[in-house]
Protein backbone atom coordinates (compact mmCIF):
# COMPACT_ATOMS: atom_id res chain seq x y z
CA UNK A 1 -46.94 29.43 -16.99
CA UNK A 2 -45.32 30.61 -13.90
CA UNK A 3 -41.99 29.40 -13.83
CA UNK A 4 -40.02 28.77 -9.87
CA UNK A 5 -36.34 30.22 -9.40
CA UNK A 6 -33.80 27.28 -9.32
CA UNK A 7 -30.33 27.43 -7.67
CA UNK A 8 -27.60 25.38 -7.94
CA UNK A 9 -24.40 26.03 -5.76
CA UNK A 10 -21.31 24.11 -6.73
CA UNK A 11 -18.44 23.40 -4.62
CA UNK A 12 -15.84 21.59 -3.80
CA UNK A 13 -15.97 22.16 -0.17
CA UNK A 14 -16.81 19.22 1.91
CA UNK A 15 -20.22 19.31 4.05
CA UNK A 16 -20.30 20.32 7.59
CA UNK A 17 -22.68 18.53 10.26
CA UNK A 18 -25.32 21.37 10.08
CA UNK A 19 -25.12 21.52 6.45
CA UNK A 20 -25.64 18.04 6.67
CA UNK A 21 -28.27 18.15 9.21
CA UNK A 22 -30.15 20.80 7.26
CA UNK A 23 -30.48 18.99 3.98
CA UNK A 24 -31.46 15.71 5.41
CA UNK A 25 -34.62 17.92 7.56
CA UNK A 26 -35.18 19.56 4.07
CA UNK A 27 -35.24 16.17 2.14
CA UNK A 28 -37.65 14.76 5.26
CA UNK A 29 -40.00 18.10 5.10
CA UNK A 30 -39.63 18.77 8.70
CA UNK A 31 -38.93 22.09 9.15
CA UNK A 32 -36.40 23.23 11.91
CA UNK A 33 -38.39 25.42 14.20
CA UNK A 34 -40.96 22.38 14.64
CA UNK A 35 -38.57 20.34 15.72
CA UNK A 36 -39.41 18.64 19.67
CA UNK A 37 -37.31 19.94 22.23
CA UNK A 38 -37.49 17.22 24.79
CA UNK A 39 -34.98 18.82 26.84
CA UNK A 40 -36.81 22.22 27.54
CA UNK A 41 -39.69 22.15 30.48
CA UNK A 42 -42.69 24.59 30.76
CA UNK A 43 -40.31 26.90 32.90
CA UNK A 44 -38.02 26.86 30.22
CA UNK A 45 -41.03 28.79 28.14
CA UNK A 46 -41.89 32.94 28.38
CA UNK A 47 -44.19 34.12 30.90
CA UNK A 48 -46.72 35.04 28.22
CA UNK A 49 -46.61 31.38 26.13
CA UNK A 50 -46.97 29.78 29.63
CA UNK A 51 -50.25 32.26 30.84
CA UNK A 52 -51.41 30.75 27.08
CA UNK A 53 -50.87 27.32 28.32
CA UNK A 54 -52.22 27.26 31.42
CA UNK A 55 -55.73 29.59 30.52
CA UNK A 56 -56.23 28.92 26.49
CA UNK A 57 -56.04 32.72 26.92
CA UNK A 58 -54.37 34.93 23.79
């Protein structure tokens, strides 16, 4: 049996907003870098990612 390393970190220290922010996407399974940007445009991306866009080329 293969056993998983636990962690537990105790404090007294109140939570900040991205602490907060972090567990809650944790909890919810979402992981950060998938999260939608909404206020980035096809500009906003690199000239390679937006070649890839516009051809399906790699």
């Amino acid at each position: 049996m293969v056993w998983g390393l636990t962690h537990i970190l105790v404090t007294i220290r109140k939570a900040g907003r991205v602490l907060i922010e972090e567990l809650k996407r944790s909890a919810a399974g979402t992981v950060f870098d998938e999260l939608p940007l909404p206020d980035l445009t096809e500009d906003s991306l690199d000239i390679t990612a937006r070649i890839f866009l516009k051809t399906g080329a790699t």
